[in-house]
Protein backbone atom coordinates (compact mmCIF):
# COMPACT_ATOMS: atom_id res chain seq x y z
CA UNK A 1 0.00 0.00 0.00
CA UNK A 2 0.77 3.55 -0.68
CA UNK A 3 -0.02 7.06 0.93
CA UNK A 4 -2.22 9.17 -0.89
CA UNK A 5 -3.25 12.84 -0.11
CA UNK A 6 -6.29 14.68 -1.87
CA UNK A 7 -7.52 17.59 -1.07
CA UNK A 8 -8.71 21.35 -1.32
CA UNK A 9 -7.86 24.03 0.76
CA UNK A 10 -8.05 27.95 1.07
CA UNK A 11 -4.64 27.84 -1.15
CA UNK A 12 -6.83 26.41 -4.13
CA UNK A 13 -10.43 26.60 -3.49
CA UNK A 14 -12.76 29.77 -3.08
CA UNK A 15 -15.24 29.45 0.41
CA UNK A 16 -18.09 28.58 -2.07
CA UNK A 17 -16.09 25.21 -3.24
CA UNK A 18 -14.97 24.27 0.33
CA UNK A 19 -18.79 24.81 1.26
CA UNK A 20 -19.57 21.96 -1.36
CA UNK A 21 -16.75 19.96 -0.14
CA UNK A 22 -17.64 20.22 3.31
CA UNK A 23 -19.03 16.86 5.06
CA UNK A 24 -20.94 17.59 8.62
CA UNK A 25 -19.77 15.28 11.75
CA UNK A 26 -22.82 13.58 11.10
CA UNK A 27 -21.85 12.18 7.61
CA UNK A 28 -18.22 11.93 8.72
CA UNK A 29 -18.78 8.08 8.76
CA UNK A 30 -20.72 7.37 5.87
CA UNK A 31 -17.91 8.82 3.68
CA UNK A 32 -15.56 6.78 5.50
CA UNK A 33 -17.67 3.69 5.06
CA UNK A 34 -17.85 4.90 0.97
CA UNK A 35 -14.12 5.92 0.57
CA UNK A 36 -13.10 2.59 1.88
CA UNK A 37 -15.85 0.48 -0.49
CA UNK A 38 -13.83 1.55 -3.55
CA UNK A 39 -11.49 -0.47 -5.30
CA UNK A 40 -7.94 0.91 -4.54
CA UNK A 41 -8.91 2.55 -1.07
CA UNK A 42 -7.75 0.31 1.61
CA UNK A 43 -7.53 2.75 4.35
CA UNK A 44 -8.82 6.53 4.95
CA UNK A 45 -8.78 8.95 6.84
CA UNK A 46 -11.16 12.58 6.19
CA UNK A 47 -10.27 16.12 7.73
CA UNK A 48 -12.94 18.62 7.40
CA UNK A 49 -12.84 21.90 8.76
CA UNK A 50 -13.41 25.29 8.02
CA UNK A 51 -10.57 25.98 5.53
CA UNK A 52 -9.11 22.30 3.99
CA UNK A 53 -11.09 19.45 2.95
CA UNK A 54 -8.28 16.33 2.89
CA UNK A 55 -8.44 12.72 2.19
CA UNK A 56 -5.51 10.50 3.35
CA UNK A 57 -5.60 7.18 1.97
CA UNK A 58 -4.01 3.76 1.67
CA UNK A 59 -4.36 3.02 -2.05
CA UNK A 60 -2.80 0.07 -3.78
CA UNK A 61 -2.20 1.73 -7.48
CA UNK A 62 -1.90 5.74 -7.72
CA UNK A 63 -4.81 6.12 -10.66
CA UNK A 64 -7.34 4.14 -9.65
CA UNK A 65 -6.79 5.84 -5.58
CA UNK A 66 -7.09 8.89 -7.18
CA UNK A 67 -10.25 8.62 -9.23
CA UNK A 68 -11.80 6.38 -6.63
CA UNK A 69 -11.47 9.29 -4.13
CA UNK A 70 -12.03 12.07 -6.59
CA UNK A 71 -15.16 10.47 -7.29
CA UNK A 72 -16.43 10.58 -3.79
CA UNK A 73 -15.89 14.39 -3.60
CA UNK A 74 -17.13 14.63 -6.34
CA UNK A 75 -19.98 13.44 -5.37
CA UNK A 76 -19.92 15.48 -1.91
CA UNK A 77 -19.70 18.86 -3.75
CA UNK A 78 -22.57 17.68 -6.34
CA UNK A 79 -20.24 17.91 -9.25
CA UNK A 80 -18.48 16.17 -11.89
CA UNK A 81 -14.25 15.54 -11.21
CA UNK A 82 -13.46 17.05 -13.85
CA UNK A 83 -15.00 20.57 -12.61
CA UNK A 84 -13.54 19.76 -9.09
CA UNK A 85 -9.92 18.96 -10.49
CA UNK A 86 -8.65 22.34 -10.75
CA UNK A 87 -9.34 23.12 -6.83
CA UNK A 88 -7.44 19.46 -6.12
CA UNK A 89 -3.73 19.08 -4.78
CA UNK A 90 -2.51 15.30 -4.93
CA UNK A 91 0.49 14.23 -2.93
CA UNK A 92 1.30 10.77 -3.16
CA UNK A 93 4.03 8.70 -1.16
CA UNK A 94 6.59 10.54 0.15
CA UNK A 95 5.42 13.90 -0.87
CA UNK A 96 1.93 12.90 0.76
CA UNK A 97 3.89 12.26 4.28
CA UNK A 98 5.90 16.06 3.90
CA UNK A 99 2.32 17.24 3.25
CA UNK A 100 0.37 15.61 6.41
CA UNK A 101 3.40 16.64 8.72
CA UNK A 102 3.70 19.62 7.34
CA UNK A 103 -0.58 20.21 7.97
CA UNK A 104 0.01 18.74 11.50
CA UNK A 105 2.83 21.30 12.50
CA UNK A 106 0.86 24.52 11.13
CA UNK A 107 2.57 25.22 8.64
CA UNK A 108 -0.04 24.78 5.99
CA UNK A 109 -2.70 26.81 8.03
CA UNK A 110 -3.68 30.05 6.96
CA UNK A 111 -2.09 31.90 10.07
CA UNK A 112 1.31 29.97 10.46
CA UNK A 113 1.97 27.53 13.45
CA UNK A 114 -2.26 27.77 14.48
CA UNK A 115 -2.30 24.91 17.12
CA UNK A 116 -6.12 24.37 16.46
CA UNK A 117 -5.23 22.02 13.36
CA UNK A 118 -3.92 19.51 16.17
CA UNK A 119 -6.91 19.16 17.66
CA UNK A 120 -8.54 19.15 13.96
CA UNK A 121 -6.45 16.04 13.13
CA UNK A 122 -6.77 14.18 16.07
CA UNK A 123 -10.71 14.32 15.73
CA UNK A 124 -10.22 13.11 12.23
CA UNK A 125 -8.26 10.23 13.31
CA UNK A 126 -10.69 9.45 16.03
CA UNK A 127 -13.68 9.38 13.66
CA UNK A 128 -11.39 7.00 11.21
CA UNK A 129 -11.19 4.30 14.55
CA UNK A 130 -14.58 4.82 15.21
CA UNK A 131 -15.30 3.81 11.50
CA UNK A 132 -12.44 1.02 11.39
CA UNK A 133 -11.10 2.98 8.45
CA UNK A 134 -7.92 3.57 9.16
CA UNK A 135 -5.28 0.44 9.27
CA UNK A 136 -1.55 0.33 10.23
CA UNK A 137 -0.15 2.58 8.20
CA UNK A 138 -2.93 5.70 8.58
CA UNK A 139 -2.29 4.41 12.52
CA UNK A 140 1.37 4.95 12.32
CA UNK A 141 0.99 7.90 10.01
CA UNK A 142 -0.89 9.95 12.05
CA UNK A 143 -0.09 9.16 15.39
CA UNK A 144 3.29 10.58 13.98
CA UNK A 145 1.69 13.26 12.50
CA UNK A 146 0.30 14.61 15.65
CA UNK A 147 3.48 13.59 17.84
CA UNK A 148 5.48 15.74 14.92
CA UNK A 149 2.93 18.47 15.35
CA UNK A 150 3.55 18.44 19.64
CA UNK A 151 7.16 19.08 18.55
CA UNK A 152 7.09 21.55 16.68
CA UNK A 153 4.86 23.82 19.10
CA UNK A 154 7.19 22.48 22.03
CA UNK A 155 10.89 22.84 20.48
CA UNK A 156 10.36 26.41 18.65
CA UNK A 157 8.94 29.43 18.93
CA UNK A 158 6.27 28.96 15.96
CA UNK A 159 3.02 29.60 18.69
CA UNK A 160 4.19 33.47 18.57
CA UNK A 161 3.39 33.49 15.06
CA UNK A 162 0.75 30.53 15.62
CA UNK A 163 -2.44 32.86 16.70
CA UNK A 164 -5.68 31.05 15.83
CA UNK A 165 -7.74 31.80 13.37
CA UNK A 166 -10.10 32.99 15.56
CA UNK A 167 -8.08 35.63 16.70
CA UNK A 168 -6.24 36.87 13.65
CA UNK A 169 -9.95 37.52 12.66
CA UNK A 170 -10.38 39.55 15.63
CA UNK A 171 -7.04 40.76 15.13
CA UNK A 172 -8.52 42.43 12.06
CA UNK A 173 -12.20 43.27 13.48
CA UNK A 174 -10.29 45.62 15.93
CA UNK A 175 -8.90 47.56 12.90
CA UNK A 176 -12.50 47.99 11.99
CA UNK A 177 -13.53 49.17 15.13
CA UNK A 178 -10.60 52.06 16.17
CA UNK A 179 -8.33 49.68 17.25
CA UNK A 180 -9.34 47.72 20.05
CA UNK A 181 -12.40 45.31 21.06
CA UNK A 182 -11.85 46.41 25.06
CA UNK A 183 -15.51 47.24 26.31
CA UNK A 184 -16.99 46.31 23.08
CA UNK A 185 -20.41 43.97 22.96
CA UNK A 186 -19.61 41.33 21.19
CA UNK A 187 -21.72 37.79 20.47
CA UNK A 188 -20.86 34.29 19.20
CA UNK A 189 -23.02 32.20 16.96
CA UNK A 190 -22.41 28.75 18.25
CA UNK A 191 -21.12 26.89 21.29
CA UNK A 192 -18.71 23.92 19.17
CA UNK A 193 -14.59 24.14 19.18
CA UNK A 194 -14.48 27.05 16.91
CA UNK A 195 -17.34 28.92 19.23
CA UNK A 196 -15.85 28.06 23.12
CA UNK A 197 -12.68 29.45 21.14
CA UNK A 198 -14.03 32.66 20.19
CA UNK A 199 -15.62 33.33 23.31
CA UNK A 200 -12.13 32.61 25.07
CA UNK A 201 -10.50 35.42 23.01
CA UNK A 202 -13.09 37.54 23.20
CA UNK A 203 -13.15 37.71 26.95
CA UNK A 204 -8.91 37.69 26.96
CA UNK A 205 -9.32 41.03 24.13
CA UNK A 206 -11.65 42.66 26.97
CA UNK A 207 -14.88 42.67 25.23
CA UNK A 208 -17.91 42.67 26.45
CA UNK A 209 -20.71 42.47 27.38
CA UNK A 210 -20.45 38.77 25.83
CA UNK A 211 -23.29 36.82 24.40
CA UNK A 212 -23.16 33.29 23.27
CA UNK A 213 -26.39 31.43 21.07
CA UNK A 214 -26.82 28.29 19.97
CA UNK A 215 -29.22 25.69 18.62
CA UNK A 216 -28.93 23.41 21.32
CA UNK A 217 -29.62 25.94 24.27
CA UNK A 218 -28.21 24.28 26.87
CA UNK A 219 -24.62 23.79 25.63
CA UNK A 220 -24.82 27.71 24.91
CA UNK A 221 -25.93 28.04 28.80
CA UNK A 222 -23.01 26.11 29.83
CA UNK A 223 -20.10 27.80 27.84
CA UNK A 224 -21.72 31.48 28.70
CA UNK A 225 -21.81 30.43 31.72
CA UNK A 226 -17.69 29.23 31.84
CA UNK A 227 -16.53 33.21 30.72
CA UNK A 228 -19.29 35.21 32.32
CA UNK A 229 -21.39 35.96 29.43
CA UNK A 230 -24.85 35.32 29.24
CA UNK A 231 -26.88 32.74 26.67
CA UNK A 232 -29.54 33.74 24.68
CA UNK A 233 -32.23 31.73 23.12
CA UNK A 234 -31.67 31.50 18.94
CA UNK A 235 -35.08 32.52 18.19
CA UNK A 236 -34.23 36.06 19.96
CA UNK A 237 -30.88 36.12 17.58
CA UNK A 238 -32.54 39.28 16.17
CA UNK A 239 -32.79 41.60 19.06
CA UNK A 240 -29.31 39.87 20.20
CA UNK A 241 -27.59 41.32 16.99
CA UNK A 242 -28.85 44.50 17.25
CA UNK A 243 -27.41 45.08 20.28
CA UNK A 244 -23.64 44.05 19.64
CA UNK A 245 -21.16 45.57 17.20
CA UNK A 246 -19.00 42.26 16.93
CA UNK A 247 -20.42 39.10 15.97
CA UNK A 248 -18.18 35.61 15.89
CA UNK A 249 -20.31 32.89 13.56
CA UNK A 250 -18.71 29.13 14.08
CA UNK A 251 -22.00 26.76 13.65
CA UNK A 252 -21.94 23.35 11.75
CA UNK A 253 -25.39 24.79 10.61
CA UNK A 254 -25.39 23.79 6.90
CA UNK A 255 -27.35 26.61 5.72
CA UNK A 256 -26.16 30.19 6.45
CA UNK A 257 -27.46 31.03 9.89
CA UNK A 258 -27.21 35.16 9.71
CA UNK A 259 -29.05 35.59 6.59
CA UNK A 260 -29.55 39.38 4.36
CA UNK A 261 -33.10 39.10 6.02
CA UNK A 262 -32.10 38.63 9.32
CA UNK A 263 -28.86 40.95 9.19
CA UNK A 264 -31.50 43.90 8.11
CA UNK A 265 -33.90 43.48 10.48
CA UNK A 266 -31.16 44.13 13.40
CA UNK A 267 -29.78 46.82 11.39
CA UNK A 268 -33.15 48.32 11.83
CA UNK A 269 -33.11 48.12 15.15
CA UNK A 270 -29.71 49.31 15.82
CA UNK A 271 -28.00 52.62 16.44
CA UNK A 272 -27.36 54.55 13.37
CA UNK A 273 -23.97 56.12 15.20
CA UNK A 274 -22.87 52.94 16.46
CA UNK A 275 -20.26 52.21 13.80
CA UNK A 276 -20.15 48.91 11.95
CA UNK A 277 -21.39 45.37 13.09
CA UNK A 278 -18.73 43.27 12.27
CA UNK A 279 -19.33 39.72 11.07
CA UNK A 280 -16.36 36.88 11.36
CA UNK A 281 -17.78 34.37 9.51
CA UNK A 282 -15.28 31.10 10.45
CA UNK A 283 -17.74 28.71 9.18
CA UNK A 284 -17.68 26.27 6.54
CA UNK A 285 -20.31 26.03 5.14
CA UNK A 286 -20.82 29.95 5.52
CA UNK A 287 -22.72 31.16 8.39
CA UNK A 288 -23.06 34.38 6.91
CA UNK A 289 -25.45 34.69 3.29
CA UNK A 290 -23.04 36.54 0.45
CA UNK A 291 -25.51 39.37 0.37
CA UNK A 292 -24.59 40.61 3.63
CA UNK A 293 -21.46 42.06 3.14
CA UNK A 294 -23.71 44.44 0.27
CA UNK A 295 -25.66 46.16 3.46
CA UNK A 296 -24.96 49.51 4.23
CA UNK A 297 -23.23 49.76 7.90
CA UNK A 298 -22.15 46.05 7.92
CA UNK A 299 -18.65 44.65 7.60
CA UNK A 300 -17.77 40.66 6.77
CA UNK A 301 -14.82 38.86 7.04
CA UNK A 302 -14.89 35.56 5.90
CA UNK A 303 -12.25 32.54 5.10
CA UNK A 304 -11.66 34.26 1.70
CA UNK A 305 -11.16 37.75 3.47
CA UNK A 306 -8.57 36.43 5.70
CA UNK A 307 -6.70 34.42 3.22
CA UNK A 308 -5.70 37.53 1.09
CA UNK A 309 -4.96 39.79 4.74
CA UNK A 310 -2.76 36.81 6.43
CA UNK A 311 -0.89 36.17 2.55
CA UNK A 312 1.66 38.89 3.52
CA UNK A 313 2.27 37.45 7.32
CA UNK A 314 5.41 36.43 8.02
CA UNK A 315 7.01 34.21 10.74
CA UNK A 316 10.08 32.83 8.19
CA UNK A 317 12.59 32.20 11.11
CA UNK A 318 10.37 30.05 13.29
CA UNK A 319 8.63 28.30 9.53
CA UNK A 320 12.04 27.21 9.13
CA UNK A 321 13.01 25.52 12.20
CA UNK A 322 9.51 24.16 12.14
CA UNK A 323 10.70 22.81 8.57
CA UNK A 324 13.82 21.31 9.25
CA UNK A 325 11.91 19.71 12.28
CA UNK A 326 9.26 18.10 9.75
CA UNK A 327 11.83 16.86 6.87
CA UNK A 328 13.85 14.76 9.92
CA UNK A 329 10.76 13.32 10.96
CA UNK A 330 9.85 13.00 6.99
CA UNK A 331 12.76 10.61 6.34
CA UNK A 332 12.81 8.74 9.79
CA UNK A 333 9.11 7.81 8.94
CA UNK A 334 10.02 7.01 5.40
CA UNK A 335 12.59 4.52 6.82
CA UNK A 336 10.42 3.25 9.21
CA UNK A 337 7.90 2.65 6.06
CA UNK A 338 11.00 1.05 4.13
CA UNK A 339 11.28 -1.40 6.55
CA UNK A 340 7.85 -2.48 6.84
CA UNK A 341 7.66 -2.82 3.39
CA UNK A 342 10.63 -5.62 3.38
CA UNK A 343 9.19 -7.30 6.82
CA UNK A 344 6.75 -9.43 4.31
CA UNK A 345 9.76 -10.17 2.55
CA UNK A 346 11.51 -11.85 5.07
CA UNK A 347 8.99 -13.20 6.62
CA UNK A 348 8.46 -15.45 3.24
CA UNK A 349 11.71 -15.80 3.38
CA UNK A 350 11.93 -17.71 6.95
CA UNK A 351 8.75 -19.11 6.21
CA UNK A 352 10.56 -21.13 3.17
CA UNK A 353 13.81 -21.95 5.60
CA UNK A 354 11.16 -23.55 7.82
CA UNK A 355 9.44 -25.50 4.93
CA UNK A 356 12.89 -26.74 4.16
CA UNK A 357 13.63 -27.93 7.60
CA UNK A 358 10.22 -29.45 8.20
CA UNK A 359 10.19 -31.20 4.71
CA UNK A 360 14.54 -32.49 5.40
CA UNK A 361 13.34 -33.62 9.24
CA UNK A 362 10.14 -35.56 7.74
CA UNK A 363 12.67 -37.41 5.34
CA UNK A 364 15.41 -38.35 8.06
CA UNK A 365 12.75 -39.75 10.18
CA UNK A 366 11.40 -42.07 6.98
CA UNK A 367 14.76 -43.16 6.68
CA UNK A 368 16.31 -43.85 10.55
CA UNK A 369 12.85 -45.04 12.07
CA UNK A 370 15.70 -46.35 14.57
CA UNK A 371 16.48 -42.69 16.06
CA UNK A 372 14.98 -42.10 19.61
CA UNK A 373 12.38 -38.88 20.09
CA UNK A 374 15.40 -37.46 21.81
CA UNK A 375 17.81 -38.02 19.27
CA UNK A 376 15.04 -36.69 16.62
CA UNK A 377 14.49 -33.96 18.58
CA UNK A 378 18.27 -32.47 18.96
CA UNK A 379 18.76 -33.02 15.26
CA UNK A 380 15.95 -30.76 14.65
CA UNK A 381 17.20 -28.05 17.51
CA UNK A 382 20.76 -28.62 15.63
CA UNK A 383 19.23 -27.91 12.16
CA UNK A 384 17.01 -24.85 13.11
CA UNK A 385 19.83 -23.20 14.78
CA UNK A 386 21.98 -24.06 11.49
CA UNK A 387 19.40 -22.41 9.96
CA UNK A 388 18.40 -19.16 11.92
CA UNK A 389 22.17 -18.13 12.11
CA UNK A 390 22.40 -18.24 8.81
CA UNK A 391 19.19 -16.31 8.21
CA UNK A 392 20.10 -14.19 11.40
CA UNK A 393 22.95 -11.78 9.46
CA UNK A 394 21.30 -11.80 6.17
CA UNK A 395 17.99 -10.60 6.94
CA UNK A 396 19.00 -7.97 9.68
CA UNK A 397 20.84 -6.28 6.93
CA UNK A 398 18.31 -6.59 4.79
CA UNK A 399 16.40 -4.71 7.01
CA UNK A 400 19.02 -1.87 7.76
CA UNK A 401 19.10 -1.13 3.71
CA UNK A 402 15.74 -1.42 3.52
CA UNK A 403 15.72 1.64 4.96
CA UNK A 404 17.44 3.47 2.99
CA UNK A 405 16.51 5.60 0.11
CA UNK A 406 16.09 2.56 -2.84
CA UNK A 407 16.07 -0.18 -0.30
CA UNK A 408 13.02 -1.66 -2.02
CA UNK A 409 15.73 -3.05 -4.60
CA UNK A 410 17.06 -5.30 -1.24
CA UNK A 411 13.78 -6.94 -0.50
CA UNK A 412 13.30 -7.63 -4.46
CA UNK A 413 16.52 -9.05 -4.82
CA UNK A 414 15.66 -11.95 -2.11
CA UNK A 415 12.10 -12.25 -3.68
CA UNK A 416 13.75 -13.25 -7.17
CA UNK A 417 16.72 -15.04 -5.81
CA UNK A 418 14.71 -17.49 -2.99
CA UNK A 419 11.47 -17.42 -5.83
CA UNK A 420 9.45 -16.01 -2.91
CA UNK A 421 5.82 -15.29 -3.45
CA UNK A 422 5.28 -12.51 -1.68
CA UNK A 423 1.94 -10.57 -2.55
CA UNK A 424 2.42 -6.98 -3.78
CA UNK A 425 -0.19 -5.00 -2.63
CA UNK A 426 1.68 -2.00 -4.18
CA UNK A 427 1.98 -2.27 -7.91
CA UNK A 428 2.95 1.46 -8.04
CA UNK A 429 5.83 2.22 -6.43
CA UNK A 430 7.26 5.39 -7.94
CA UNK A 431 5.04 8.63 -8.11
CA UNK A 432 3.23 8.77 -11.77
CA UNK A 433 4.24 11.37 -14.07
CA UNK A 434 0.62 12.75 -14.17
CA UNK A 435 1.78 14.42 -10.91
CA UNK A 436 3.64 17.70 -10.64
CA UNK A 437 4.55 19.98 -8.20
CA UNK A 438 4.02 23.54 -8.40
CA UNK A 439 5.75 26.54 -7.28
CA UNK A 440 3.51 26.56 -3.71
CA UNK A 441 4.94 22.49 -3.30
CA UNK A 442 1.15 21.17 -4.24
CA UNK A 443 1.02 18.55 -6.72
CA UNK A 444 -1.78 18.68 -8.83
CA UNK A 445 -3.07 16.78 -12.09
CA UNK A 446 -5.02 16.76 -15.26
CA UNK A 447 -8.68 16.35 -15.17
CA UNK A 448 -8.50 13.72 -17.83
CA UNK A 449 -6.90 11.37 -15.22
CA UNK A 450 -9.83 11.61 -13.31
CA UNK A 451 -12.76 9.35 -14.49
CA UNK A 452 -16.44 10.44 -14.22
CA UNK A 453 -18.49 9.50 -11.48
CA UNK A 454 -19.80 6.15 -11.89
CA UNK A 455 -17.48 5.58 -14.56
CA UNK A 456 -15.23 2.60 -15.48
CA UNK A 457 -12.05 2.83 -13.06
């Protein structure tokens, strides 16, 4: 099996694709259980969140992984592959390990080194055990992954540059508002991860009077009730609005929840000197209806927003020692994967060396019926240790340059030589020329790779 990364992010996908893309937590499994029907998907694992939409798979051939899982998100976003392609970055192999590392340690996040991808991940990977789609090697990969990701955070200094989203988009809601939040009324639109966050940072900026709604009224109760804010019931989401001037929307709600209607209607009610309300929209799909951001006296900063503000942010000394972090742990995982992939190997081969034995022992015992069971059984102890230190030498090496980069040539070597049958559950083992890296490090590929849904594979 190989590693295989698809995905789309807020690098290569406007909000309105990423909407598509997006699956709730309460289809989470299903798309496991569909990802993991297809041909050449062995293994999967499916991080959704408010800015990447990522498949990392266990394929055993590099085409048919990639338009088996193309097809499924496809078929999430309601489209055809081909018109999803061009929003798609494929890393496969090695370059799909750099990529997942690279995810885990921040360093593909919109603001750099954001520790909220961590937790992100490790949901993901939960949700993949709980669907018993993830085997040994999405196991191993991401429990690295997230060890890689501790690392980083713990050995550098990325977390000064690694703000949340949450508050870089407060960050730039201040600038809005003459600087500062301090003593500002503020309300959040949902009580999940991305909503007990935004209340967090909205009581550390100093804002307030705080206001927290939800759907489910009691979990709003209970995290108002954890920062001193009060809860208010959705249906009075009206009045609520009209009396704040900064709003935080994180639902899972999968139709917007602030609508042009409802957005008007407080605007009505609302101060005409008060300044702008200021919507952060950090949900995917959008909280916040596109027509908003057309009202007079309203101001909306979304994924998209952000993505061109935070392009120009820079935290290149602690990105690099993040880096050099992630391509050690790169190759020490790549090694560890080169010599799993020769364990089969040499397991066939000991597996023969015992057929041998058993078969040689079977024959001496047809020909010297006159040998006592102990005499049998110290000429078999003598001829398996004959055996295993021959083995012993041989297949440690084997092992150690296994590891190394083009160690697969070792464990084929010993295949041909011992005429081991060994099942290859890889036929692909160098990347495809289809794929190409860009200038950002994404690999991407033609359309015409991709097959149509439903289509011949």
């Amino acid at each position: 099996m190989k590693l295989l990364v698809v995905g789309a992010s807020y690098r290569t996908a406007p909000v309105a694709t990423l909407e598509q893309l997006a699956v709730p937590p309460a289809d989470l499994t299903r798309t496991l259980d569909r990802l993991i029907a297809q041909p050449y998907v062995a293994e999967a694992v499916l991080v959704s969140t408010c800015n990447r939409v990522e498949v990392y798979a266990a394929v055993s051939g590099f085409h048919g992984g990639l338009g088996d899982i193309c097809a499924v998100l496809a078929d999430q976003a309601g489209c055809q592959p081909a018109a999803l392609a061009p929003h798609l970055y494929v890393h496969y192999d090695a370059a799909a390990v750099d990529h997942v590392f690279r995810v885990a340690a921040g360093l593909d996040s919109m603001v750099v080194g954001e520790a909220q991808i961590l937790g992100q991940l490790r949901d993901a990977y939960h949700s993949a055990g709980g669907a018993d789609s993830a085997g040994r090697l999405l196991h191993e990969l991401m429990q690295q992954a997230l060890r890689v990701g501790k690392r980083a955070h713990a050995e550098t200094n990325i977390d000064r540059a690694g703000q949340s989203v949450v508050t870089a988009a407060l960050d730039l809601a201040a600038e809005l508002l003459d600087g500062d939040l301090a003593g500002r009324p503020a309300m959040v639109v949902g009580a999940g991860a991305m909503g007990s966050l935004g209340v967090a940072t909205l009581s550390r900026l100093g804002a307030g009077p705080l206001t927290v709604t939800n759907r489910g009224a009691a979990r709003a109760v209970r995290l108002a009730e954890s920062y001193g804010a009060s809860a208010v019931p959705m249906a009075e989401l009206i009045t609520a609005l009209a009396a704040v001037d900064v709003v935080v929307a994180a639902t899972a709600a999968t139709e917007p929840v602030l609508t042009r209607d409802v957005v008007t209607r407080a605007l009505a009610r609302r101060d005409a000197d008060r300044g702008p309300l200021v919507l952060l929209d950090l949900a995917v799909p959008r909280d916040v209806e596109p027509g908003v951001a057309e009202l007079p006296g309203v101001e909306v900063i979304d994924i998209d927003r952000m993505a061109a503000v935070l392009a120009d942010g820079s935290a290149a000394a602690d990105a690099a020692e993040v880096a050099r972090i992630v391509t050690g742990e790169v190759e020490a995982f790549l090694s560890w994967l080169r010599g799993a992939d020769v364990a089969p190997t040499v397991a066939a081969l000991r597996g023969r060396a015992e057929d041998v034995v058993s078969a040689e022992l079977r024959r001496l015992g047809q020909r010297r019926p006159d040998l006592s069971d102990d005499q049998r059984a110290e000429v078999a102890r003598t001829v398996h240790r004959v055996v295993q230190r021959l083995l012993h030498q041989p297949t440690v090496r084997v092992r150690q340059l296994a590891a190394e980069p083009g160690g697969d040539q070792y464990a084929a070597l010993l295949r041909e030589l011992f005429d081991l049958d060994v099942p290859q559950t890889s036929p692909v083992d160098t990347v495809p020329d289809v794929v190409a890296t860009d200038s950002d490090g994404r690999s991407s590929f033609d359309a015409a790779d991709v097959p149509p849904t439903g289509g011949a594979r």
